[in-house]
Protein backbone atom coordinates (compact mmCIF):
# COMPACT_ATOMS: atom_id res chain seq x y z
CA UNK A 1 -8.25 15.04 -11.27
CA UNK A 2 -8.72 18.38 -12.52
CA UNK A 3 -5.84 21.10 -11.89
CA UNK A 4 -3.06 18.51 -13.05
CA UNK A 5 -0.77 18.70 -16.03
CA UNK A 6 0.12 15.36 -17.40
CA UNK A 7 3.16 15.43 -15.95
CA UNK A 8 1.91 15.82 -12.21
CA UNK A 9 -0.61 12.94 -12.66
CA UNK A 10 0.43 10.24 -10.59
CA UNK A 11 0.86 6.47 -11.33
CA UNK A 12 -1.73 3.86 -10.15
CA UNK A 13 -0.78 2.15 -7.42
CA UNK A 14 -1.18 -1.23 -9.33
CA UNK A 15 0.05 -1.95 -12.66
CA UNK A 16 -2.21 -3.31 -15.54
CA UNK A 17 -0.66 -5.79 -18.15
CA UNK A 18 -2.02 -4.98 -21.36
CA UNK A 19 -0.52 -7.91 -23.26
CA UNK A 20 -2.59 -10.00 -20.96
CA UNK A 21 -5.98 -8.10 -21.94
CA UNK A 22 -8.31 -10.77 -23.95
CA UNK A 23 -11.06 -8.03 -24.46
CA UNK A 24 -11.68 -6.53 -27.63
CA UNK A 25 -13.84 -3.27 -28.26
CA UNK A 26 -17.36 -4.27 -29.72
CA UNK A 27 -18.25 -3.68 -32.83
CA UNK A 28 -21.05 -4.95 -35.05
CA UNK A 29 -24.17 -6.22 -34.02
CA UNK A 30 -23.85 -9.35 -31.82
CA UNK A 31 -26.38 -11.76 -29.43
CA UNK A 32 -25.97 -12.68 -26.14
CA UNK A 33 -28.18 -14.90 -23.56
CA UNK A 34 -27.15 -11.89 -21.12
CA UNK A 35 -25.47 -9.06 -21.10
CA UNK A 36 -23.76 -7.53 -18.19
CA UNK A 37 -22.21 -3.63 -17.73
CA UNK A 38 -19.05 -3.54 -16.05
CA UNK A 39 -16.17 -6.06 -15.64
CA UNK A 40 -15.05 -5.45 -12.28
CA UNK A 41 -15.19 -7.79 -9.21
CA UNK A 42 -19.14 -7.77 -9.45
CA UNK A 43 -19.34 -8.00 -13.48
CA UNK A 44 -16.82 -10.77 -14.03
CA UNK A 45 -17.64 -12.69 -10.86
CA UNK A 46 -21.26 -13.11 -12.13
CA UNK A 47 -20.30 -13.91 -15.59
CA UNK A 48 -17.91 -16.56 -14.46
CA UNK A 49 -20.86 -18.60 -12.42
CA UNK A 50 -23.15 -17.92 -15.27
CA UNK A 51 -20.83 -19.21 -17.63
CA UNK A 52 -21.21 -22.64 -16.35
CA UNK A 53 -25.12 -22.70 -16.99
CA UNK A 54 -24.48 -22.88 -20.33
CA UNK A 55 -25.77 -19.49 -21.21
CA UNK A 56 -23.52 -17.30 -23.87
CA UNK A 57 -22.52 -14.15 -21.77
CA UNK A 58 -21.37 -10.63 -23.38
CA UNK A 59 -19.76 -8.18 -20.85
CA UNK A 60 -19.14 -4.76 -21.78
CA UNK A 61 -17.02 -2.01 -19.85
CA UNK A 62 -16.31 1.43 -20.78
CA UNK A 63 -12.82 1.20 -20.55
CA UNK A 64 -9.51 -1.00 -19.65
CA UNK A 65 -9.81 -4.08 -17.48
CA UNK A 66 -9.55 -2.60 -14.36
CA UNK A 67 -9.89 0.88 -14.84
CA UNK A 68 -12.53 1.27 -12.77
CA UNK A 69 -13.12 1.15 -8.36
CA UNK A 70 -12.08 -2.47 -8.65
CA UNK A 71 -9.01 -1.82 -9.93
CA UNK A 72 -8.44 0.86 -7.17
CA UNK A 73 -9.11 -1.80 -4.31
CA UNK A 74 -6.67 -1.53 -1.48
CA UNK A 75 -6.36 -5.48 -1.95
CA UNK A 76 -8.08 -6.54 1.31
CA UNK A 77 -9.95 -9.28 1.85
CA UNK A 78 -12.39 -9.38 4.77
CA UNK A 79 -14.61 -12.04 4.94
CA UNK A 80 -17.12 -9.89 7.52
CA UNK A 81 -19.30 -6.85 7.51
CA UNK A 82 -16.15 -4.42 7.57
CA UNK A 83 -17.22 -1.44 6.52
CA UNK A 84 -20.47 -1.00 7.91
CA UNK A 85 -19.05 -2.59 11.83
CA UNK A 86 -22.36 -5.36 11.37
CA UNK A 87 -21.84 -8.07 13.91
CA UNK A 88 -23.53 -11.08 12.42
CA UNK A 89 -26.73 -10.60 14.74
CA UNK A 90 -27.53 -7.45 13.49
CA UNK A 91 -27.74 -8.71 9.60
CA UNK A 92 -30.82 -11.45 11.39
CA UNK A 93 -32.46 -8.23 12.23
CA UNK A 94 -32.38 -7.07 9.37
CA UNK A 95 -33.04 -9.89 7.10
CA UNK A 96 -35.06 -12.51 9.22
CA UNK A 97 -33.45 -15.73 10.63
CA UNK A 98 -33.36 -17.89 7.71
CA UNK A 99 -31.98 -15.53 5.28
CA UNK A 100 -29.91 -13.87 7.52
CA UNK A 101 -28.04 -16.95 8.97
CA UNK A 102 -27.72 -17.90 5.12
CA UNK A 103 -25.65 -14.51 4.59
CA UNK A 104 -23.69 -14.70 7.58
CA UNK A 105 -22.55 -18.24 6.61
CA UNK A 106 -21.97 -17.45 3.03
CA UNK A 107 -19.79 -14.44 4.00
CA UNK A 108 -18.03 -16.25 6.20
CA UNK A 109 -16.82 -18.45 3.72
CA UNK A 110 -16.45 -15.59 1.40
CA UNK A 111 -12.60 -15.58 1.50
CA UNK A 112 -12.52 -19.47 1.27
CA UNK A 113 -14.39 -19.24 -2.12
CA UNK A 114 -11.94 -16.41 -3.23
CA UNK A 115 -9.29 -18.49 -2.56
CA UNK A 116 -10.87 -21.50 -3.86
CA UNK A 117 -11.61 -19.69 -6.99
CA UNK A 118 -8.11 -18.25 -7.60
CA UNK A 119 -6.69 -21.86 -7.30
CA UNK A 120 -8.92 -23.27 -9.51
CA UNK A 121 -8.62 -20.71 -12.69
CA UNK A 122 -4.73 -20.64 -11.53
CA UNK A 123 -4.64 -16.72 -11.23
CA UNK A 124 -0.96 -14.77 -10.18
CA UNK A 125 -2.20 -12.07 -8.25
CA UNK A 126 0.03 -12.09 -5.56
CA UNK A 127 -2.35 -13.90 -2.84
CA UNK A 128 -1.36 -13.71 0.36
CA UNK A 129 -3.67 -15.65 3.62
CA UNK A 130 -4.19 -13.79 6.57
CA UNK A 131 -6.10 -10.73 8.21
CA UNK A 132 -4.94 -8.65 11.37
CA UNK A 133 -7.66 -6.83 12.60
CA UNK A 134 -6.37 -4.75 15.47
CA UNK A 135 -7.72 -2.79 18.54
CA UNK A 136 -6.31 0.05 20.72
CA UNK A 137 -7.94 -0.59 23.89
CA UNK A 138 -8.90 -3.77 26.02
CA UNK A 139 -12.36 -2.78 26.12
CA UNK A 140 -12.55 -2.35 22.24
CA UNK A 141 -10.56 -5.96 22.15
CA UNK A 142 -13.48 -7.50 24.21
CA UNK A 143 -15.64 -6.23 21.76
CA UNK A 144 -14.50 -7.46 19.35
CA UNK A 145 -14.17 -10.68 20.80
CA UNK A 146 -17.94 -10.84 21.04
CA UNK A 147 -18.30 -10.12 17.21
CA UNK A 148 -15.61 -13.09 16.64
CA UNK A 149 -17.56 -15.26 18.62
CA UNK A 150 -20.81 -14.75 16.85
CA UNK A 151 -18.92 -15.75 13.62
CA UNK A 152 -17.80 -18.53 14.66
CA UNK A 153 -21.66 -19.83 15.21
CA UNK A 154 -21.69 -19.14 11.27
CA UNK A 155 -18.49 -20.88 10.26
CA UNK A 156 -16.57 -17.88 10.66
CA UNK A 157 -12.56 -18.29 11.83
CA UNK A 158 -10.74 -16.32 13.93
CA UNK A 159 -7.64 -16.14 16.64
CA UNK A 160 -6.75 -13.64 19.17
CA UNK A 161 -3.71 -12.30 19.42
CA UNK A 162 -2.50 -10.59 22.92
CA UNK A 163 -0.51 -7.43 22.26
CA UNK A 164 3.06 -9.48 23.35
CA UNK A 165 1.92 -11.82 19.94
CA UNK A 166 1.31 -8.82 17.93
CA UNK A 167 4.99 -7.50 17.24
CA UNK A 168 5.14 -10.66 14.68
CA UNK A 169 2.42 -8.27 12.84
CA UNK A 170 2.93 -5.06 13.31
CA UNK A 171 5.73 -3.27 15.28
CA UNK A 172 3.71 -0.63 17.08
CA UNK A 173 3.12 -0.41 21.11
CA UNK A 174 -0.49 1.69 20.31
CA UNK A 175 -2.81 -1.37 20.06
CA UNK A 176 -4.04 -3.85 22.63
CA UNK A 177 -4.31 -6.93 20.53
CA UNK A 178 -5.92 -7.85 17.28
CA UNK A 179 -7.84 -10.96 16.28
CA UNK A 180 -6.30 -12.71 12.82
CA UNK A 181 -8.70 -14.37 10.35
CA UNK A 182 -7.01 -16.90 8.62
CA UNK A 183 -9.55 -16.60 5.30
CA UNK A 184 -9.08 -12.96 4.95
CA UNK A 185 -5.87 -11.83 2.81
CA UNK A 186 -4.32 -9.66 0.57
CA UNK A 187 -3.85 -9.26 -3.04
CA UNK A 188 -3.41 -7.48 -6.49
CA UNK A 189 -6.69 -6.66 -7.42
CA UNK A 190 -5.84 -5.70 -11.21
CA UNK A 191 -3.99 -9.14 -11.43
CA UNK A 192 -6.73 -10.71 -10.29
CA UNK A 193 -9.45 -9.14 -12.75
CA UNK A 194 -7.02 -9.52 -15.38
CA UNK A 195 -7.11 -13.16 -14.55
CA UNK A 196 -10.91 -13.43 -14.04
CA UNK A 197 -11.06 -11.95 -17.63
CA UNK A 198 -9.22 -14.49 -19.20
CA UNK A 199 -10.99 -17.39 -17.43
CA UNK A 200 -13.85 -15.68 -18.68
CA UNK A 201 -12.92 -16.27 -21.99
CA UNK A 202 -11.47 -19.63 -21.75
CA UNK A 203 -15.06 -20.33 -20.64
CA UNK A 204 -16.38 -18.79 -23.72
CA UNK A 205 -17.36 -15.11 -22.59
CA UNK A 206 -16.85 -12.14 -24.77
CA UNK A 207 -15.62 -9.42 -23.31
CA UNK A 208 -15.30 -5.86 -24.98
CA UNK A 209 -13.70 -3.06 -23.35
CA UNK A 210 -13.57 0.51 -24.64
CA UNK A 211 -16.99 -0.30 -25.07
CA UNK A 212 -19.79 2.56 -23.15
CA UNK A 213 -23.28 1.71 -23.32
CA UNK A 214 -24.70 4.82 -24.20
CA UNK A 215 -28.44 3.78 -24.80
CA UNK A 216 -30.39 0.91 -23.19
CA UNK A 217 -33.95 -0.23 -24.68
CA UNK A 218 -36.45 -3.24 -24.31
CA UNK A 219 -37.54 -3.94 -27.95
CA UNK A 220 -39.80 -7.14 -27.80
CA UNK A 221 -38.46 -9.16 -25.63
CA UNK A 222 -34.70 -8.14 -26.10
CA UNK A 223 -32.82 -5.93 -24.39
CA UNK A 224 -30.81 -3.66 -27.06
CA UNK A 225 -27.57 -2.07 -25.76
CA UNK A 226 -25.53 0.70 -28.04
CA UNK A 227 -22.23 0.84 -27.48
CA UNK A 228 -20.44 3.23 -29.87
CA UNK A 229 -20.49 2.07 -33.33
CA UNK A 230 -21.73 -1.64 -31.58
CA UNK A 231 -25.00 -2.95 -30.38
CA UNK A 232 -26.11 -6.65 -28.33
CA UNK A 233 -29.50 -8.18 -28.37
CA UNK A 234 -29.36 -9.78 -25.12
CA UNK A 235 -32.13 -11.84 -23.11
CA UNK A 236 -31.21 -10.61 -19.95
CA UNK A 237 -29.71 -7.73 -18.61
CA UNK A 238 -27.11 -7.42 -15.70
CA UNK A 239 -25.95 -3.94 -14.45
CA UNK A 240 -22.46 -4.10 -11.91
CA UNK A 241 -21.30 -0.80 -12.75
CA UNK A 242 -21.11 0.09 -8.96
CA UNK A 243 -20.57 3.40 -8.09
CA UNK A 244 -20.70 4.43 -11.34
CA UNK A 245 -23.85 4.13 -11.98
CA UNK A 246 -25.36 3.84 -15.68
CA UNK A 247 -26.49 6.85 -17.84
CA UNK A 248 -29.74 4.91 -18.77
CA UNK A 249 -30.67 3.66 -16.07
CA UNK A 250 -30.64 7.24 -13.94
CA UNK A 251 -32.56 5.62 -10.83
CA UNK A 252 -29.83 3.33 -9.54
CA UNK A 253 -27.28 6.32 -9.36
CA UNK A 254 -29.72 7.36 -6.22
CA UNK A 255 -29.38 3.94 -4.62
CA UNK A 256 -26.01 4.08 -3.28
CA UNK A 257 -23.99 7.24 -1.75
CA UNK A 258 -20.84 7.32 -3.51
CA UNK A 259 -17.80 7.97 -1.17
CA UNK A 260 -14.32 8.29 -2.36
CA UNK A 261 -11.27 6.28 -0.97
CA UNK A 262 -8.01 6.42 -1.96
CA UNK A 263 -4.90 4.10 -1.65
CA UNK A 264 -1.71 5.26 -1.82
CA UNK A 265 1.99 3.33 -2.23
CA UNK A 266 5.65 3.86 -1.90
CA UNK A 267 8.63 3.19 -4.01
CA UNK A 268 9.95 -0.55 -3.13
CA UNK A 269 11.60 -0.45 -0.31
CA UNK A 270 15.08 -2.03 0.74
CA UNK A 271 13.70 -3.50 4.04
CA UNK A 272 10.08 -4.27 2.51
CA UNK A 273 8.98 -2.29 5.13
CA UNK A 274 9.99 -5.05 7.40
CA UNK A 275 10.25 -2.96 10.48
CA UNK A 276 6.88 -1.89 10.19
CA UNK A 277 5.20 -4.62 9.31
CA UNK A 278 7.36 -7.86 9.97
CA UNK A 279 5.24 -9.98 8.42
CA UNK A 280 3.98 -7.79 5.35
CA UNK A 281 0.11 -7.53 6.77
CA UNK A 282 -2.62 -6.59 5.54
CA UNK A 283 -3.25 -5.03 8.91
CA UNK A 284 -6.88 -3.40 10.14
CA UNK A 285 -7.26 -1.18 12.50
CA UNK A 286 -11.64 -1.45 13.06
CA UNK A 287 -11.40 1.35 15.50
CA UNK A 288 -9.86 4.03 13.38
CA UNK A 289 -13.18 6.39 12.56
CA UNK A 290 -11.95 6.53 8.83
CA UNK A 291 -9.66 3.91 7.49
CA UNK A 292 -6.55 2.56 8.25
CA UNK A 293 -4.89 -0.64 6.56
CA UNK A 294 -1.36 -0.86 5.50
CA UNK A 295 0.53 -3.84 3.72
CA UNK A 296 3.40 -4.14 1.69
CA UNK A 297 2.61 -5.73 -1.91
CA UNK A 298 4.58 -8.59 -3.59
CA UNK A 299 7.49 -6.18 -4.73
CA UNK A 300 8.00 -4.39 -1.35
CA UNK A 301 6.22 -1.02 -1.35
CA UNK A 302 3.82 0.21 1.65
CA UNK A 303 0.37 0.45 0.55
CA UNK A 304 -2.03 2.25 2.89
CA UNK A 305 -5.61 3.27 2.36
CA UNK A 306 -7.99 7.01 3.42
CA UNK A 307 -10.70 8.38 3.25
CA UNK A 308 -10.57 11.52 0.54
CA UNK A 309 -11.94 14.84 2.23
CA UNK A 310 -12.75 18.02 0.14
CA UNK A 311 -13.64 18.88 -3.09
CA UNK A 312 -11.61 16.48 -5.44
CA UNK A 313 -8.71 14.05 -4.89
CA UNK A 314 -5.26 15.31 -5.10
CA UNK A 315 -2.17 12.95 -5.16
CA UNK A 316 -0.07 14.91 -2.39
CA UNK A 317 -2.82 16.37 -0.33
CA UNK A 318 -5.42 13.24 -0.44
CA UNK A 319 -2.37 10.88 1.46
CA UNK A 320 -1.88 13.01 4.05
CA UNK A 321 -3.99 11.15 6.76
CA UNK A 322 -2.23 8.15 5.80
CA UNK A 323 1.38 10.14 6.34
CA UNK A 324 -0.12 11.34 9.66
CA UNK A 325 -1.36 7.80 10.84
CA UNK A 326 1.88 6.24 9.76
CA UNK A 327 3.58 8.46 11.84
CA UNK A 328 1.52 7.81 15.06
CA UNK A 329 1.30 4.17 14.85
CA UNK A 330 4.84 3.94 14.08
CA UNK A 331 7.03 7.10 16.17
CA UNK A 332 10.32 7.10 15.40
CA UNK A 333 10.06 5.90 11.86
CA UNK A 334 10.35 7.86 9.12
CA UNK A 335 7.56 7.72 6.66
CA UNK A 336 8.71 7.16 2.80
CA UNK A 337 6.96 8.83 0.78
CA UNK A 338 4.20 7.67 -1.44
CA UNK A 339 4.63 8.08 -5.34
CA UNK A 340 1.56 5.95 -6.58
CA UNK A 341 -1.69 7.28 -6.02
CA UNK A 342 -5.47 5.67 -7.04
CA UNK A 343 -8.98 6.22 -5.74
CA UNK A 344 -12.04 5.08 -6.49
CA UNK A 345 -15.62 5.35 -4.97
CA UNK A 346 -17.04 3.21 -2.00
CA UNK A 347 -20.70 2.20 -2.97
CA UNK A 348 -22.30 2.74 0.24
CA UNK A 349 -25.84 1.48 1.74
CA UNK A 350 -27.25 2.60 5.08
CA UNK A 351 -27.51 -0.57 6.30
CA UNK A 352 -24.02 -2.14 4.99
CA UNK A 353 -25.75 -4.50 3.14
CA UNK A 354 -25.17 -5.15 -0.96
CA UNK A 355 -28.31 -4.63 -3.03
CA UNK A 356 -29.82 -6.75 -5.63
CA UNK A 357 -32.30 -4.54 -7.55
CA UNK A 358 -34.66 -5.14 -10.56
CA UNK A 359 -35.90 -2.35 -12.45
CA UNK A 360 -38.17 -1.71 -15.15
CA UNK A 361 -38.64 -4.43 -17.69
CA UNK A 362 -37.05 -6.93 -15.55
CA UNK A 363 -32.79 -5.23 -15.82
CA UNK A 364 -31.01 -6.16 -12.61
CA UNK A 365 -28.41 -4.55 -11.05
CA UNK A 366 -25.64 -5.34 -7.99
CA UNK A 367 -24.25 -2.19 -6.09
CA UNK A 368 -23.88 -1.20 -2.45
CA UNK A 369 -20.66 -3.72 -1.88
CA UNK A 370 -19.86 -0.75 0.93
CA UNK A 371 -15.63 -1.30 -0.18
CA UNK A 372 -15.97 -4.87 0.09
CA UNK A 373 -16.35 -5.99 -3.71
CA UNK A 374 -13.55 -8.63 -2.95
CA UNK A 375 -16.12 -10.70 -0.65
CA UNK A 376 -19.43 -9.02 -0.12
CA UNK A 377 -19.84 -8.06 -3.65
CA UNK A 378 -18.78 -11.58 -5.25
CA UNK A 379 -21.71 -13.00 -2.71
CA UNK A 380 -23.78 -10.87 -4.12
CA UNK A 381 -22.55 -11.58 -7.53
CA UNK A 382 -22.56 -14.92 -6.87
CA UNK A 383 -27.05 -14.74 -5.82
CA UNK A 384 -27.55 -12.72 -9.32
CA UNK A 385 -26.21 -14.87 -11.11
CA UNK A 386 -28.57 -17.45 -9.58
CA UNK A 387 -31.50 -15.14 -10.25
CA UNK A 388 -30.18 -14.98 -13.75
CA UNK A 389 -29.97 -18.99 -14.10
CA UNK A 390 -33.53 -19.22 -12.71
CA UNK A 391 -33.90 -19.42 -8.86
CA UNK A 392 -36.52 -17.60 -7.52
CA UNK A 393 -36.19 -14.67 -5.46
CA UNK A 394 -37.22 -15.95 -2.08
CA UNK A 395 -34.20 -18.39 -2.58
CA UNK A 396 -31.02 -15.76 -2.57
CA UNK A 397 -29.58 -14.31 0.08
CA UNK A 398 -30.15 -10.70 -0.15
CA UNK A 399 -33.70 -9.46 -1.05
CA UNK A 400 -34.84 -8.37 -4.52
CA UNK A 401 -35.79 -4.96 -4.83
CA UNK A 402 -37.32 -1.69 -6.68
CA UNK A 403 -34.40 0.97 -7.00
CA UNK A 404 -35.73 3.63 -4.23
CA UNK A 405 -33.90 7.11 -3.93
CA UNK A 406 -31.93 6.97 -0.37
CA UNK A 407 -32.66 10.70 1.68
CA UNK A 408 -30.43 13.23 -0.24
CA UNK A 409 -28.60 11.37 -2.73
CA UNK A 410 -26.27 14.25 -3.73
CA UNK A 411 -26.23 16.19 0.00
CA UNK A 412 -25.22 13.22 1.86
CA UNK A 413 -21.76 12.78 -0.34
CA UNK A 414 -20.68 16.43 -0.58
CA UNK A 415 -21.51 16.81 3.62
CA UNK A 416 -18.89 13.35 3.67
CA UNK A 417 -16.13 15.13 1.45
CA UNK A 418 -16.28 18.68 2.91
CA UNK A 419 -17.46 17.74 6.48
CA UNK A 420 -17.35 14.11 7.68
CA UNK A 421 -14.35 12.58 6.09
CA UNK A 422 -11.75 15.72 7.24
CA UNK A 423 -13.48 15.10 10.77
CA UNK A 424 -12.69 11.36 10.64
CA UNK A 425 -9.68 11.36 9.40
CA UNK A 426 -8.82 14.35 12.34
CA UNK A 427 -9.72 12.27 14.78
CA UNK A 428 -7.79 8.98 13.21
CA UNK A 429 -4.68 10.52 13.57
């Protein structure tokens, strides 16, 4: 954030534990089965299920654990089509019958495997069951009750909650009702990929962070990545770099319209925010136009998440739809003010839907996770790292594809900052 002494810059909202980092920056010349850019959600997911094939698995990232969009994440997990509103039906449409009813199960039990998987590698990151989606209006309720119910054909769990249940939730007259999903949840997303990591390694992956690929070449039948003063000869080559896109591989950068998202946190508080949020959340609201989730984390603090308008996030000026929704879901409460600030940048497809793309000389690549790397984007993980391991395409969930250019790749996102975004969040408030 440009305009900012170092003073001014303000503190992530979640804390990483460097004494807890296994990673080491490369160096030397080392060989790898495959080779995958980026250890977020995506990156470390993958490497995880491919570690169990038996393959030796090198992942690189450019800098800390977690310094990345991942380790931005508002902490939400939503085992659904969230961001892009996708009622189960609509992903058939797009993807055919088989595949689609495939996805829509897998999804569904996208929070289950989470779960599952945090057990299992015994990770502290705070995990908390439980997802409130809410709804302003009885109409928008019976909406959503439709959606619910076409889950449910899929596996998918849900229960409604009448607006005199709701105060055990959230103390606010302005919604209807909600509908809570018992495998969504809430967590600390850097805890968590700190913990991935070192499962990771216990499972015999080498991580390196500090590490930026700066070159990318097929020599033979090797991939050869530079990374500063290292290099890997890999077999195969996995891209999860997200938003971020990679330098050599300029194509996938086009794939995806990058949107920025920001969370923002107070100071613990002495009632935990109890008044607010009696039971801690995470809360949804689905038909705010932007975004509005607020939960309090493990040590007390409010955490809410926006939409960032204009030309570059700002600590104080970036929270101020969440200040503004705060104080219309909540009248009469004062707002505490925030003093932790992160953002990161949604990976957003048209459609909602992740992509799984294969480029030239056979390098794959994950993005599109639309905000939802916690479930959407470790399904997706999950199917590359099956592609990886040998299944053939017309097996996964999610299509295969060439990286193709979406309709103006650089217009789109600066007409969301400057235009869209200030609308949305307008009208959220």
């Amino acid at each position: 954030m440009t305009g900012l002494t170092a003073a001014d810059r303000p503190q992530p909202v979640w804390r990483r534990s460097p004494a807890a980092d296994p990673s080491t920056r490369l160096e030397g010349a080392i060989e790898a089965d495959v080779a995958v850019i980026g250890a977020g959600f995506v990156g470390l997911a993958a490497a995880l299920e491919l570690s169990r094939s038996g393959r030796s698995i090198a992942v690189l990232e450019a800098g800390e654990l977690a310094s990345g969009a991942s380790g931005a994440s508002a902490g939400q997990v939503g085992p659904l089509f969230y961001g892009a509103r996708k009622a189960p039906q609509d992903v058939i449409g797009r993807l055919g019958a088989e595949r689609g009813e495939r996805l829509n199960r897998q999804v569904a039990a996208s929070g289950q495997w989470l779960s599952g998987m945090i057990a299992d590698h015994g990770i502290d990151c705070a995990f908390r069951e439980g997802l409130l989606c809410v709804y302003r209006s009885a109409k928008g309720l019976d909406r959503a009750g439709a959606t619910f119910e076409q889950w449910r054909a899929f596996g998918g769990r849900s229960e409604r909650v009448d607006r005199s249940a709701l105060a055990r939730w959230i103390a606010s007259d302005r919604y209807a009702g909600g509908f809570l999903l018992p495998d969504g949840g809430f967590l600390d997303p850097v805890r968590l990929i700190e913990g991935m990591a070192a499962a990771a390694c216990r499972a015999g992956v080498r991580i390196h962070t500090h590490s930026r690929v700066s070159t990318v070449a097929k020599v033979g039948g090797s991939w050869v990545l530079q990374a500063g003063e290292g290099r890997i000869t890999a077999d195969q080559l996995l891209v999860a770099t997200g938003s971020a896109g990679l330098a050599a591989w300029p194509d996938l950068a086009d794939t995806i319209y990058p949107i920025p998202c920001g969370i923002a946190a107070t100071a613990p508080l002495p009632d935990r925010a109890e008044s607010m949020l009696p039971h801690g959340g995470p809360v949804a609201d689905l038909e705010d136009p932007a975004i509005f989730a607020p939960a309090v984390t493990e040590d007390g603090r409010l955490l809410v998440s926006f939409l960032i308008g204009g030309a570059r996030p700002h600590p104080v000026r970036s929270p101020a739809p969440a200040r503004r929704r705060l104080s219309r879901v909540f009248p009469g409460h004062p707002v505490p003010p925030f003093d932790t600030f992160s953002w990161g940048r949604i990976a957003v497809t048209p459609d909602g839907l992740p992509r799984l793309l294969r480029g030239s000389g056979g390098m794959l690549a994950v993005t599109g996770c639309n905000g939802f790397g916690l479930t959407l984007g470790m399904v997706a993980a999950r199917e590359v790292a099956r592609l990886i391991a040998g299944a053939p395409d017309d097996s996964l969930l999610l299509p295969v594809s060439e990286p193709k250019p979406l309709p103006g790749p650089r217009l789109v996102p600066a007409l969301f900052r400057r235009v869209l975004a200030p609308a949305m969040n307008r009208l959220g408030a």
